[in-house]
N, C-alpha and C. Protein backbone atom coordinates (compact mmCIF):
# COMPACT_ATOMS: atom_id res chain seq x y z
N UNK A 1 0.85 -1.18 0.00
CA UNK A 1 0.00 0.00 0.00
C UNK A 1 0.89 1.23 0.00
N UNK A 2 0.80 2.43 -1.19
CA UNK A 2 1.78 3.32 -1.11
C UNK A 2 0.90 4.40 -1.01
N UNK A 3 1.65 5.74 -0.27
CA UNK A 3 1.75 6.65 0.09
C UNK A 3 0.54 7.41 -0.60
N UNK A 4 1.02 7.69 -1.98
CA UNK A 4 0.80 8.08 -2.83
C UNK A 4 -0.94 7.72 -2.97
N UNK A 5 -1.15 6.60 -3.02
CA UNK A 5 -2.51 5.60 -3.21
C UNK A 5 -3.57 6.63 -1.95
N UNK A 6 -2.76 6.45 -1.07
CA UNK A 6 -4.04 7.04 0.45
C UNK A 6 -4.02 8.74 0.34
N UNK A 7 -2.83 9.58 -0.54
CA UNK A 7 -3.24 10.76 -0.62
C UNK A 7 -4.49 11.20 -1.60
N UNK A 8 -4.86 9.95 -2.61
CA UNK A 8 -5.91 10.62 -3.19
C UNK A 8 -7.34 10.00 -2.58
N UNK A 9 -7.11 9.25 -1.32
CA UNK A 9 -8.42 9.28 -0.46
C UNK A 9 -9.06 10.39 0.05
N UNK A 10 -9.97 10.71 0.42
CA UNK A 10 -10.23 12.74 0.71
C UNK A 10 -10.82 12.03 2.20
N UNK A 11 -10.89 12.74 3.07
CA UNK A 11 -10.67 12.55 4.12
C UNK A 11 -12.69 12.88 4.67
N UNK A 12 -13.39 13.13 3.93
CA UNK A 12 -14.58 13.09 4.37
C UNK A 12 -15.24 11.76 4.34
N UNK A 13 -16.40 12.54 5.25
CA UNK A 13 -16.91 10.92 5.55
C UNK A 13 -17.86 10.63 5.00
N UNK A 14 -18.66 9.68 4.26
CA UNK A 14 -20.11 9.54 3.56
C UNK A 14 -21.26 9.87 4.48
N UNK A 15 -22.02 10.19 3.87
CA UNK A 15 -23.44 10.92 4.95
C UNK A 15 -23.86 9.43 5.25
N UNK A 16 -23.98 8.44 4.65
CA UNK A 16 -24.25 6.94 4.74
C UNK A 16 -23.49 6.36 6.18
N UNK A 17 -21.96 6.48 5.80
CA UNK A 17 -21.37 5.78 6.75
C UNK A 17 -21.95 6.80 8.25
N UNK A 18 -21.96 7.99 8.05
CA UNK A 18 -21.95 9.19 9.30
C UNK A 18 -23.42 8.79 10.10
N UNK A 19 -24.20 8.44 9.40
CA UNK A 19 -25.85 8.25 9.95
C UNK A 19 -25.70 6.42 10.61
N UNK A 20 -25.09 5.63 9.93
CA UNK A 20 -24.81 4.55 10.50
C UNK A 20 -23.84 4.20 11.55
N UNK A 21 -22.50 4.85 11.71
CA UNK A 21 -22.21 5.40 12.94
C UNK A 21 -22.58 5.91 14.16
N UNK A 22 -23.51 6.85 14.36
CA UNK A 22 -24.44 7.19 14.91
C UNK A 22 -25.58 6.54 15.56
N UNK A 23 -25.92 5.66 14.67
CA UNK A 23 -26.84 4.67 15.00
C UNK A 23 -26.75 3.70 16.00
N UNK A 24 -25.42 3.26 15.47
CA UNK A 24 -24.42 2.33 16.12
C UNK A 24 -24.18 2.69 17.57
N UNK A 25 -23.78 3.91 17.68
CA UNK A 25 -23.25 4.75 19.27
C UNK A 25 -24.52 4.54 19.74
N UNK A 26 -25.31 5.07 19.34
CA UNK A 26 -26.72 5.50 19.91
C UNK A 26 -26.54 6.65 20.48
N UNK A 27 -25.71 7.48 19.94
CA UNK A 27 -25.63 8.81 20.37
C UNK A 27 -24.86 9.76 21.45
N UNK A 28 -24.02 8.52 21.97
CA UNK A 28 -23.08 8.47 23.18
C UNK A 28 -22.01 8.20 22.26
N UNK A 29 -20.58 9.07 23.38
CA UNK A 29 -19.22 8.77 22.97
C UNK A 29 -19.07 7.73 23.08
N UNK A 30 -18.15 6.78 22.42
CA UNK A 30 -17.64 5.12 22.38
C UNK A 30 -15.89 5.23 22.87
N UNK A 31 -15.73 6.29 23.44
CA UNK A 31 -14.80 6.03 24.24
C UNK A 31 -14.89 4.93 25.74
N UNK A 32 -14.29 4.40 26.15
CA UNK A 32 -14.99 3.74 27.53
C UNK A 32 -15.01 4.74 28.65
N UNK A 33 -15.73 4.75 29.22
CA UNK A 33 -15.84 5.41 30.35
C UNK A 33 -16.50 6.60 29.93
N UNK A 34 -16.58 6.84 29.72
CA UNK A 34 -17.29 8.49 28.88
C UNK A 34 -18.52 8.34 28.06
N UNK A 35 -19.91 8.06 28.80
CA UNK A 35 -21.37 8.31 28.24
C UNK A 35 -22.01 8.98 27.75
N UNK A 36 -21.12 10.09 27.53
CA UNK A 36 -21.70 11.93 27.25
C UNK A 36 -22.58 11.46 25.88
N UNK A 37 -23.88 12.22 26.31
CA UNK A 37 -24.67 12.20 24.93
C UNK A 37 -23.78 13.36 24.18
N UNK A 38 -23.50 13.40 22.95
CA UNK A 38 -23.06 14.05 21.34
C UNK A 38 -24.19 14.64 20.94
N UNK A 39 -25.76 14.67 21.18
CA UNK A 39 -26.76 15.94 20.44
C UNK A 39 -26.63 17.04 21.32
N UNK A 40 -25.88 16.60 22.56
CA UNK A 40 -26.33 17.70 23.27
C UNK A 40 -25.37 18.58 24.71
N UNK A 41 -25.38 19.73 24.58
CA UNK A 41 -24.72 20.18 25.59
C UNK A 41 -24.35 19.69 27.04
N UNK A 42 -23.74 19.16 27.76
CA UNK A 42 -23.83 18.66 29.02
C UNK A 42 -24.41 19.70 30.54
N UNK A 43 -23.46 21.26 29.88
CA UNK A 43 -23.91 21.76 30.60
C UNK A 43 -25.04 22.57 30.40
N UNK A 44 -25.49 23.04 29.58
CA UNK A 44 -27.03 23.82 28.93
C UNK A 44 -27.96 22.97 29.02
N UNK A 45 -27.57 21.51 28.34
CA UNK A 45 -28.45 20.42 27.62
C UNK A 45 -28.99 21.23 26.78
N UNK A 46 -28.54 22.09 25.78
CA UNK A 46 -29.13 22.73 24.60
C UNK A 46 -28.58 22.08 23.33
N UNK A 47 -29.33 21.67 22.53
CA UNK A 47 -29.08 20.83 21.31
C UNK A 47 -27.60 21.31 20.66
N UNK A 48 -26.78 20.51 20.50
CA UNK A 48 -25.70 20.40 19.81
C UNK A 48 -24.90 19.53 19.16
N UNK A 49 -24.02 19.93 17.58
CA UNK A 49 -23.36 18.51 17.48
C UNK A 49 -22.12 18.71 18.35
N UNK A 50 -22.13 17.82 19.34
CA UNK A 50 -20.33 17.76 19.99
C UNK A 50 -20.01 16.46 19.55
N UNK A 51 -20.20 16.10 18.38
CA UNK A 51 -19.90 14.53 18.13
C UNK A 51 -18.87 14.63 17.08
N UNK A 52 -17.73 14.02 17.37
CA UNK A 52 -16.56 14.11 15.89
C UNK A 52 -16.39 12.51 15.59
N UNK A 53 -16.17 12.54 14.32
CA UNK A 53 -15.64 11.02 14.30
C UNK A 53 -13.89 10.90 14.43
N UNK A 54 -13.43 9.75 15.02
CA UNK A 54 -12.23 9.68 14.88
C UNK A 54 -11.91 8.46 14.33
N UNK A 55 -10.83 8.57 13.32
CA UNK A 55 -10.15 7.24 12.47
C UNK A 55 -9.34 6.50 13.73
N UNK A 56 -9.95 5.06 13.36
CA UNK A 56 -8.90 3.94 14.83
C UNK A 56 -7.66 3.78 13.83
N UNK A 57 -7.69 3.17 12.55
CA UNK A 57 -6.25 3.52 11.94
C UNK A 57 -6.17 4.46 11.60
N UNK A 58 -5.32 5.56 11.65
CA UNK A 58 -5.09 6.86 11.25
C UNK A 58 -5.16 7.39 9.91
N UNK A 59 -6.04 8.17 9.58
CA UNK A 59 -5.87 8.26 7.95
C UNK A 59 -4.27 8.76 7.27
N UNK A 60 -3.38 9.26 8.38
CA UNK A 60 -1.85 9.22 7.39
C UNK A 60 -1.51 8.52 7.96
N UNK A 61 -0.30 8.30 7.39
CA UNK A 61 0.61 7.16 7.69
C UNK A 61 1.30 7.97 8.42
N UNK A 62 1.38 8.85 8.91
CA UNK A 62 2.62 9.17 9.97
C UNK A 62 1.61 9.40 11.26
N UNK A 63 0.12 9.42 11.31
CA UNK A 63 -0.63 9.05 12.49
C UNK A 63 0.09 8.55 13.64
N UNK A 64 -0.62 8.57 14.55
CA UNK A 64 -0.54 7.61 15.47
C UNK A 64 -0.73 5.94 15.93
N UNK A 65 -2.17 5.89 15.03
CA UNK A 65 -1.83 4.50 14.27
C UNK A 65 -2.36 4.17 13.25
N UNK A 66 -1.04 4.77 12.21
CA UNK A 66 -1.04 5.06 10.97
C UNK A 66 -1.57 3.84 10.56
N UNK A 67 -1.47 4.00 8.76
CA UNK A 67 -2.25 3.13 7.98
C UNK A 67 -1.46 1.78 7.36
N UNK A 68 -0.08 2.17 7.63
CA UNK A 68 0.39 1.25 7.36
C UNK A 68 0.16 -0.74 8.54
N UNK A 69 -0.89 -0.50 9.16
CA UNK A 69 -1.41 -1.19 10.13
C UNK A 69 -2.30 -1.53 9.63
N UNK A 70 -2.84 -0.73 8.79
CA UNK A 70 -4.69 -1.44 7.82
C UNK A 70 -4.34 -2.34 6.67
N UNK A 71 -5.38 -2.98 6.87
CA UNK A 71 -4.68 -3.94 5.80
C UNK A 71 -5.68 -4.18 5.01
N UNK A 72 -6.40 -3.28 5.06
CA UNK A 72 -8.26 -3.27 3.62
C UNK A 72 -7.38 -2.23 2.86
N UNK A 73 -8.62 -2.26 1.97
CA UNK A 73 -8.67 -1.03 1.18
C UNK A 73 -7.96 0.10 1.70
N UNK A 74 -7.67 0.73 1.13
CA UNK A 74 -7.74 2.67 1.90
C UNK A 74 -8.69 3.19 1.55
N UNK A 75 -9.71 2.72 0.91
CA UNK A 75 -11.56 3.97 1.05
C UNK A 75 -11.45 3.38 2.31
N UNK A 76 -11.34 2.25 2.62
CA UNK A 76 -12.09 1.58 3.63
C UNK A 76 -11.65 2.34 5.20
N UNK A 77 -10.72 3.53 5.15
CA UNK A 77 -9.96 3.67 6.03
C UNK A 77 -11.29 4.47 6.93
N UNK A 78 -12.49 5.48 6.27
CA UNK A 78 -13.53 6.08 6.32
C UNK A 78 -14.97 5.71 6.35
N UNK A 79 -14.15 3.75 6.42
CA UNK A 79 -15.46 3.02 6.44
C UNK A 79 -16.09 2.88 8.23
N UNK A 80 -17.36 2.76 8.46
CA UNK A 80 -17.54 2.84 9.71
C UNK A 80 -16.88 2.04 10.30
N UNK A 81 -16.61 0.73 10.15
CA UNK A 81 -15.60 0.03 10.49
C UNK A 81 -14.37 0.45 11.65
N UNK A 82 -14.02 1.78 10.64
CA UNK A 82 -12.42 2.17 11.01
C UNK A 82 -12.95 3.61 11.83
N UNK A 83 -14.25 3.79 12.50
CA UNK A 83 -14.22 5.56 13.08
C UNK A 83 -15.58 4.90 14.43
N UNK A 84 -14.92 5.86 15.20
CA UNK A 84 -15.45 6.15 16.19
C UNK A 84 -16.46 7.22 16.25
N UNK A 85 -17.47 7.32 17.26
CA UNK A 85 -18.23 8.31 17.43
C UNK A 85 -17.82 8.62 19.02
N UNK A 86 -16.91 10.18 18.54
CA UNK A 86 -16.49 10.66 20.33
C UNK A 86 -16.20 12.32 20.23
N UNK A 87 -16.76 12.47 21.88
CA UNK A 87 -16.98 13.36 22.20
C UNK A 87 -15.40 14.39 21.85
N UNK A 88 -15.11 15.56 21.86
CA UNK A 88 -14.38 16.71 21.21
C UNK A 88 -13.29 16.59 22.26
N UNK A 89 -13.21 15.88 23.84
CA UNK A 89 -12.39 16.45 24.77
C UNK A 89 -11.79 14.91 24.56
N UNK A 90 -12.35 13.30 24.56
CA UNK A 90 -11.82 12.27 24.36
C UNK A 90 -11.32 12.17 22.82
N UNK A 91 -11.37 12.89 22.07
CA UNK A 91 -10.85 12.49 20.69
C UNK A 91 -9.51 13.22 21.01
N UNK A 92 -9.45 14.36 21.21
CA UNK A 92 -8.20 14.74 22.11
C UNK A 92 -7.30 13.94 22.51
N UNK A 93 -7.85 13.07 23.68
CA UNK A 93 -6.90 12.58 24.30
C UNK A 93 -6.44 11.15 23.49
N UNK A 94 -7.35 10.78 22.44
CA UNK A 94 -6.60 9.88 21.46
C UNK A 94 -5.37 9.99 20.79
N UNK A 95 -5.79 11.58 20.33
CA UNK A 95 -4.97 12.21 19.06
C UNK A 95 -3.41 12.61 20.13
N UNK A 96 -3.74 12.76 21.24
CA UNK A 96 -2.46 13.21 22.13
C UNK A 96 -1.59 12.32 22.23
N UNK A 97 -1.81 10.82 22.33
CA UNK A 97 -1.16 9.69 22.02
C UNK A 97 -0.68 9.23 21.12
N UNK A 98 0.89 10.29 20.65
CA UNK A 98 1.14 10.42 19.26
C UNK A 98 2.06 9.15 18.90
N UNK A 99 2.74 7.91 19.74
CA UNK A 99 3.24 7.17 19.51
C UNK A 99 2.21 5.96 19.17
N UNK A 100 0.85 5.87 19.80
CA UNK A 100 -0.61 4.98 19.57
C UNK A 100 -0.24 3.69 20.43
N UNK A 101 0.31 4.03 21.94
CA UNK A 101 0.44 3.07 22.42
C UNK A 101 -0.80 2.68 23.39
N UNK A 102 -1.01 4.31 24.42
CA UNK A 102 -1.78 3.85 24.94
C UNK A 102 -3.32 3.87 24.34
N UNK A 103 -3.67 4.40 23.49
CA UNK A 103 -4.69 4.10 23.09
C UNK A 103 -4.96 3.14 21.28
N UNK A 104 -4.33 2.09 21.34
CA UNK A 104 -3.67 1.67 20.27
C UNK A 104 -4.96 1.45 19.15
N UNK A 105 -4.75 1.04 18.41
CA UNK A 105 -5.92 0.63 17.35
C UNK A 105 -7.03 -0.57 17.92
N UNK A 106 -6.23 -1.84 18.32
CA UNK A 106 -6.57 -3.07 18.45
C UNK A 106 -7.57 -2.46 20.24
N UNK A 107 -7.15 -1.34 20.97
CA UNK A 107 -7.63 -1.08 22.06
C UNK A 107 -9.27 -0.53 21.73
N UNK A 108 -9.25 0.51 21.01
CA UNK A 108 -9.90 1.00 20.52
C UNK A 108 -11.44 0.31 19.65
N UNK A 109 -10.32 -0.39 18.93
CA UNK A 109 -11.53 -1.58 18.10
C UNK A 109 -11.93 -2.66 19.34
N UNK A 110 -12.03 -2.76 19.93
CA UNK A 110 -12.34 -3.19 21.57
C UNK A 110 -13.56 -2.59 21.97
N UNK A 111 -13.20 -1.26 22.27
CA UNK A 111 -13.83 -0.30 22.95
C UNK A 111 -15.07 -0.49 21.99
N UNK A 112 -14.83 0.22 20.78
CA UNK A 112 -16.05 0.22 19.89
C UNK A 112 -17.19 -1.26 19.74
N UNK A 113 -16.27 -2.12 19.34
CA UNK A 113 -17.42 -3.05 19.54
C UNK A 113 -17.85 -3.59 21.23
N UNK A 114 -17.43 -2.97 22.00
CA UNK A 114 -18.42 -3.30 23.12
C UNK A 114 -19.30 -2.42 23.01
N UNK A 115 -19.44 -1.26 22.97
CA UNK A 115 -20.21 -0.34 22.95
C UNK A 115 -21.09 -0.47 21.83
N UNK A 116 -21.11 -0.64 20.62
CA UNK A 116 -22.20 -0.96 19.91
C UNK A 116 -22.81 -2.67 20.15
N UNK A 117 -22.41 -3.42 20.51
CA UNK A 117 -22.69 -4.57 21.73
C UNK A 117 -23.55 -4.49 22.55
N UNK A 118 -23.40 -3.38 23.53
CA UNK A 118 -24.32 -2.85 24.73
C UNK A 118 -25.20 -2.35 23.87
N UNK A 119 -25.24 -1.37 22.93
CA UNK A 119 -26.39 -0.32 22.53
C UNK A 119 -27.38 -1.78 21.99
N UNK A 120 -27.05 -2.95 21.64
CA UNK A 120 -27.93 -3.48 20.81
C UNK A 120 -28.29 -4.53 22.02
N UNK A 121 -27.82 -4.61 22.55
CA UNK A 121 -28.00 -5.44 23.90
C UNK A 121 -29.68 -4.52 24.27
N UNK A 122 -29.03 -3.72 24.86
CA UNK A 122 -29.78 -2.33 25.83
C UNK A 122 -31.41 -1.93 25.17
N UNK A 123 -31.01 -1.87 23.55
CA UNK A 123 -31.99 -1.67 22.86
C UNK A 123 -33.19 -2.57 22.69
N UNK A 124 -32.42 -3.64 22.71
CA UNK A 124 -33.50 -4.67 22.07
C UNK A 124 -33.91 -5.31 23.34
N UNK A 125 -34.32 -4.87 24.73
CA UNK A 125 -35.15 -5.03 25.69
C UNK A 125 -36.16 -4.74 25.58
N UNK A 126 -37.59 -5.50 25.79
CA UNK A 126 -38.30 -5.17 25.59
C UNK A 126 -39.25 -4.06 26.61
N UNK A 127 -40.21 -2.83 25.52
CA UNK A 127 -40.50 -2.00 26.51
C UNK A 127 -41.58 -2.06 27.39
N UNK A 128 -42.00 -3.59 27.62
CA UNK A 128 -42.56 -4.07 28.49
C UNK A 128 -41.70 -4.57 29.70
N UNK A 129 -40.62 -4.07 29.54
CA UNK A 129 -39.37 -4.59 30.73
C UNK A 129 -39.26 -3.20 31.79
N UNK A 130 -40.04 -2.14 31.28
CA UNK A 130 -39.16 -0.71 31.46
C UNK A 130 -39.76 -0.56 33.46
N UNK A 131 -38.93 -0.31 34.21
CA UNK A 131 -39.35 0.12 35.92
C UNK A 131 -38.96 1.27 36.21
N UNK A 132 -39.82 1.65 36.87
CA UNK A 132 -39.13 3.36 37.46
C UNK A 132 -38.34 2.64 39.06
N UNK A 133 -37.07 3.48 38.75
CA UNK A 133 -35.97 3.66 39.75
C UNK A 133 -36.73 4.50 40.88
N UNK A 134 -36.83 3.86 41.94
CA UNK A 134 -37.59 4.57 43.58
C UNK A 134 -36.22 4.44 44.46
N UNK A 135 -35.67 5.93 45.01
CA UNK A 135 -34.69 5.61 45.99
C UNK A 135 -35.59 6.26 47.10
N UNK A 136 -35.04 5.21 48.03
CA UNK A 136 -35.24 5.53 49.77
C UNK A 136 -34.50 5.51 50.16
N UNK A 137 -34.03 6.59 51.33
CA UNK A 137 -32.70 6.05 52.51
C UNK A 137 -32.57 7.03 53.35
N UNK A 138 -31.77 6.42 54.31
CA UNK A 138 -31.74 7.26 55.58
C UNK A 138 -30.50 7.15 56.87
N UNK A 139 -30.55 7.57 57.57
CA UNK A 139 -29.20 7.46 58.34
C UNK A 139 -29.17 5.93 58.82
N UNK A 140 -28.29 5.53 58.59
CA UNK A 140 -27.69 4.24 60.20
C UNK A 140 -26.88 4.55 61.04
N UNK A 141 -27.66 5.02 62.01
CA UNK A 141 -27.31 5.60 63.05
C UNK A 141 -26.41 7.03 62.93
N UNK A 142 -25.09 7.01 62.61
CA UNK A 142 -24.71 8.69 62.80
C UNK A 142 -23.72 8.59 60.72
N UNK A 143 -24.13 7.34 60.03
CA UNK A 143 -23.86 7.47 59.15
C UNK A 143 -24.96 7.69 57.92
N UNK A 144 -24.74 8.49 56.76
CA UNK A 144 -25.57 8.70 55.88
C UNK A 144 -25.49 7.30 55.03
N UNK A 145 -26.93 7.11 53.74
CA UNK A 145 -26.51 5.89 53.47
C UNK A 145 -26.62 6.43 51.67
N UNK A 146 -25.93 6.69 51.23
CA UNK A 146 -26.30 7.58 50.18
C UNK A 146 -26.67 6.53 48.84
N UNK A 147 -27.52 6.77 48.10
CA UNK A 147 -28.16 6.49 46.84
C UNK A 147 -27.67 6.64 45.63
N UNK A 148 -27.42 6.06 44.81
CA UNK A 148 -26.94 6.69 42.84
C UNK A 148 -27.85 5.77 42.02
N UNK A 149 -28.22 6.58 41.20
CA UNK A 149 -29.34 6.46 40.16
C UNK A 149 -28.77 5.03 39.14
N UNK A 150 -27.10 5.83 38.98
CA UNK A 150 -27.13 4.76 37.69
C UNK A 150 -26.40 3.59 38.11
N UNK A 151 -26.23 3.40 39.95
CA UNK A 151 -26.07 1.96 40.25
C UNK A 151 -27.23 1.43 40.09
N UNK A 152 -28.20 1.83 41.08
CA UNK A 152 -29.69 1.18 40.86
C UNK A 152 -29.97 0.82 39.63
N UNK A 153 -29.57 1.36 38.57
CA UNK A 153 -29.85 0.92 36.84
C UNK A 153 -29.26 0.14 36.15
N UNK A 154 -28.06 0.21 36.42
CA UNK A 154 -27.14 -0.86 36.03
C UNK A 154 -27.43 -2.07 36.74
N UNK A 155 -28.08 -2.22 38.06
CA UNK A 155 -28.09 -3.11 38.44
C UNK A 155 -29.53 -3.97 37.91
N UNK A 156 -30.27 -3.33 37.25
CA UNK A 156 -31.80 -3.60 36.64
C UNK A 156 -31.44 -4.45 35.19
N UNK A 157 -30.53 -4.25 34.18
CA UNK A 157 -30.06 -5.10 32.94
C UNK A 157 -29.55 -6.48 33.46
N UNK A 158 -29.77 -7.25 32.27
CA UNK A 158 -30.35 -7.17 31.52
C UNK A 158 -31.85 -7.19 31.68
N UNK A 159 -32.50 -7.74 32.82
CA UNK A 159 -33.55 -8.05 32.69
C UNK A 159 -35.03 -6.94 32.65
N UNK A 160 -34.36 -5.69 33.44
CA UNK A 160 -35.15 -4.30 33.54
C UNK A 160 -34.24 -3.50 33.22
N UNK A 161 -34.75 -2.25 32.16
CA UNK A 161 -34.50 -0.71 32.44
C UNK A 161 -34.87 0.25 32.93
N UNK A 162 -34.36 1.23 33.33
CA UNK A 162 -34.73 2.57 33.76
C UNK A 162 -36.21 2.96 32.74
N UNK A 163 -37.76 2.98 33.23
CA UNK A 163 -38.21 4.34 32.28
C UNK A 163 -37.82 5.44 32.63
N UNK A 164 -37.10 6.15 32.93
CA UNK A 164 -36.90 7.60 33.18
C UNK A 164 -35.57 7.51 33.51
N UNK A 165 -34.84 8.36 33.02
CA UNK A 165 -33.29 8.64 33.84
C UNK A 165 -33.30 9.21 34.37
N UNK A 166 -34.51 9.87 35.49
CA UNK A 166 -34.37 10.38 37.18
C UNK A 166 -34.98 9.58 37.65
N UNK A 167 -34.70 9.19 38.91
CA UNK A 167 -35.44 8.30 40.12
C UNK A 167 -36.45 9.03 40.45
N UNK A 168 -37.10 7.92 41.45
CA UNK A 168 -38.38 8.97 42.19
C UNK A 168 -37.51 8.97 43.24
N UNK A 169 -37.39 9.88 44.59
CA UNK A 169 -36.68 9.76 45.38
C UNK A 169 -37.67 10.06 46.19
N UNK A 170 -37.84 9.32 47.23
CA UNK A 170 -38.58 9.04 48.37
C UNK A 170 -38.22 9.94 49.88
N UNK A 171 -36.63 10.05 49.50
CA UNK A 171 -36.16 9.96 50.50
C UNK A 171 -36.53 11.52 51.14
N UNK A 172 -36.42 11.69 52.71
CA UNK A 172 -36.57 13.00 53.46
C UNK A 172 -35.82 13.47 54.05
N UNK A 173 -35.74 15.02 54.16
CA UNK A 173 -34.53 15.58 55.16
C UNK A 173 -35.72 16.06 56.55
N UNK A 174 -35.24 15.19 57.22
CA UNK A 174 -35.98 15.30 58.54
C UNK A 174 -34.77 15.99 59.88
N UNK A 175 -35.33 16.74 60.46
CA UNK A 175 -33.92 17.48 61.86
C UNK A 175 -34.33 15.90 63.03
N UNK A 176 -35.19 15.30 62.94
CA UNK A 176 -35.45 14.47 64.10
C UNK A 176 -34.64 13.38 64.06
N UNK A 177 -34.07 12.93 64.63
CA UNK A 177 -33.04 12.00 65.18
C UNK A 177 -34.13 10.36 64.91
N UNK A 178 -33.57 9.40 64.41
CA UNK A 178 -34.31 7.98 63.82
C UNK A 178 -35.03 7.27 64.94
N UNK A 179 -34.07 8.08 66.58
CA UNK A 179 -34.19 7.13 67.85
C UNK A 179 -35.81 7.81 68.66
N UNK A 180 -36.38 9.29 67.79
CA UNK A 180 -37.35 9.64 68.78
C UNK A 180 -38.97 9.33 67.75
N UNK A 181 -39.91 9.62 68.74
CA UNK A 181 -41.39 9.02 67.73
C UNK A 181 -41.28 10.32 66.59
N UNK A 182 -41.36 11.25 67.38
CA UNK A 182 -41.43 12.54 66.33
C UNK A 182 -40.61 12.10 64.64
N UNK A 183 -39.84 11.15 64.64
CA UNK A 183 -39.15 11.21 63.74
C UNK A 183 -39.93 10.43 63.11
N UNK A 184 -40.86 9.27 63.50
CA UNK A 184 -41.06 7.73 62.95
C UNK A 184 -42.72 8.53 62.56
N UNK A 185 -43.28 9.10 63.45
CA UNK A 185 -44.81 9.61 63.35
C UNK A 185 -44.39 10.77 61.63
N UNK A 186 -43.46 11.37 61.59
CA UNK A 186 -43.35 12.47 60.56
C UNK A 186 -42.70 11.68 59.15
N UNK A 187 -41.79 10.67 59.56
CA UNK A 187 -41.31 10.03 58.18
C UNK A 187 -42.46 9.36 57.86
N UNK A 188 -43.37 8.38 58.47
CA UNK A 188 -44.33 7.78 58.11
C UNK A 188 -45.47 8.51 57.55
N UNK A 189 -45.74 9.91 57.90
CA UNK A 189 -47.20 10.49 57.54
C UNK A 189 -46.45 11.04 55.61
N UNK A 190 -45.29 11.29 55.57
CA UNK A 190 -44.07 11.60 54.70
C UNK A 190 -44.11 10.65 53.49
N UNK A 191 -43.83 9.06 53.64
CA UNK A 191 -44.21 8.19 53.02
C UNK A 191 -45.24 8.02 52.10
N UNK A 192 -45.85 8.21 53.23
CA UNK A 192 -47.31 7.89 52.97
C UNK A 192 -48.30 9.05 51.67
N UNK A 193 -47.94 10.49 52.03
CA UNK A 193 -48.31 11.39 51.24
C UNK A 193 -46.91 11.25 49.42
N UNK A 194 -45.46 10.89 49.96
CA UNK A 194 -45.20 11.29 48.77
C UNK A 194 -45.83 9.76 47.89
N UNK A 195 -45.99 8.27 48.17
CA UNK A 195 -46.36 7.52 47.62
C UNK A 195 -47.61 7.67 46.63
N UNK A 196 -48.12 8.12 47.51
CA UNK A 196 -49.80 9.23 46.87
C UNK A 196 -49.67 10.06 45.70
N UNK A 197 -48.64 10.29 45.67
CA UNK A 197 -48.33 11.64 45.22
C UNK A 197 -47.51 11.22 43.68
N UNK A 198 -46.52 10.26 44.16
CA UNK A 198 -45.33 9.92 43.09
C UNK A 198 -45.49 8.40 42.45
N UNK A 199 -46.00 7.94 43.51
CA UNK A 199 -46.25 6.10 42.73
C UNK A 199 -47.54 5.38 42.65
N UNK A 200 -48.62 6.06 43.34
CA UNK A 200 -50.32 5.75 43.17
C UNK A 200 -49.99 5.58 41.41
N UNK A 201 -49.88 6.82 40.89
CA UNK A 201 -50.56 7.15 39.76
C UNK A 201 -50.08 6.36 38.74
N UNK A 202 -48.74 5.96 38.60
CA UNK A 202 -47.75 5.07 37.54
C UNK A 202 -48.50 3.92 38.15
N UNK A 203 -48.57 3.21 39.12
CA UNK A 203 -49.14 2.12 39.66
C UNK A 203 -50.87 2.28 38.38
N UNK A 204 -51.63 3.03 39.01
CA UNK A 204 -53.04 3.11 37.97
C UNK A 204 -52.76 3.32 36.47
């Protein structure tokens, strides 16, 4: 494969491959660790593209992990195959890894197919599976017992998902101490009204 051959590849991407990419992510970076939805601002949540694609073999050969590592075609270098869908601050830290060790090709093509793995996993639950996340909690004794949404959710797959990506949260900030009635007479009348209030109605 010469030099010459991959300079008259043009470096855009087909609206085909770009919409099937996308699809694939489901709209999240495919970096690991990094869920950030790509339509949209994190901090506004005002519609945006923050989504770039990045080449896992590098479209030059003096990349990071250049092309002399691909062993298709060179269109194919722009084929979805060979690109990621990631957020503007993790494509960064790809491209910063100018020797392609720590984030190597073979790492990468990893990453990606777990993540379109999960999306088709995740997806194809049925939406007769879907539960709303209810947190409760409260002190043990002089310790707090604190709650996270997306343990409770993660812990629901495969067999349930989240309908909603906020919980109902049950829980109360009460000044009364767990050990006096005042506390047990006010969390209970507490219960009782937010249940009324937050889970009667999804229940009907």
């Amino acid at each position: 494969m010469s030099t010459k051959k991959v300079k008259h590849i043009t470096r855009a991407i087909d609206r085909k491959v770009e919409r099937e990419l996308w699809g694939r992510a489901a709209g999240r970076c495919q970096f690991q660790g990094c869920p950030q939805l790509v339509y949209k601002s994190s901090v506004t949540q005002e519609r945006v593209n923050a989504a770039e694609m990045a080449h896992i073999y590098s479209f030059s050969d003096d990349g990071p992990r250049g092309w002399k590592g691909f062993f298709g075609n060179p269109k194919d270098l722009n084929s979805v195959e060979n690109l990621m869908l990631v957020c503007r601050g993790c494509h960064n830290l790809i491209d910063a890894d100018k020797a392609g060790v720590k984030y190597s090709a073979e790492l990468l093509l990893g990453w990606k197919k777990a993540h379109e793995n999960r999306v088709r996993l995740v997806t194809g639950i049925s939406h007769e599976r879907r539960s709303h996340v209810i947190l409760y909690g409260g002190k043990i004794g002089e310790e707090d017992s604190p709650l996270q949404f997306d343990l409770a959710a993660d812990a629901m797959f495969p067999i349930r998902y989240p309908a909603d990506e906020r919980p109902i949260n049950l829980t109360m900030q009460c000044e009364h101490e767990d050990k006096t009635p005042e506390f047990w007479a006010t969390e209970s009348a507490h219960l009782r009204a937010r249940f009324e209030r937050e889970i009667r109605p999804r229940i009907s």
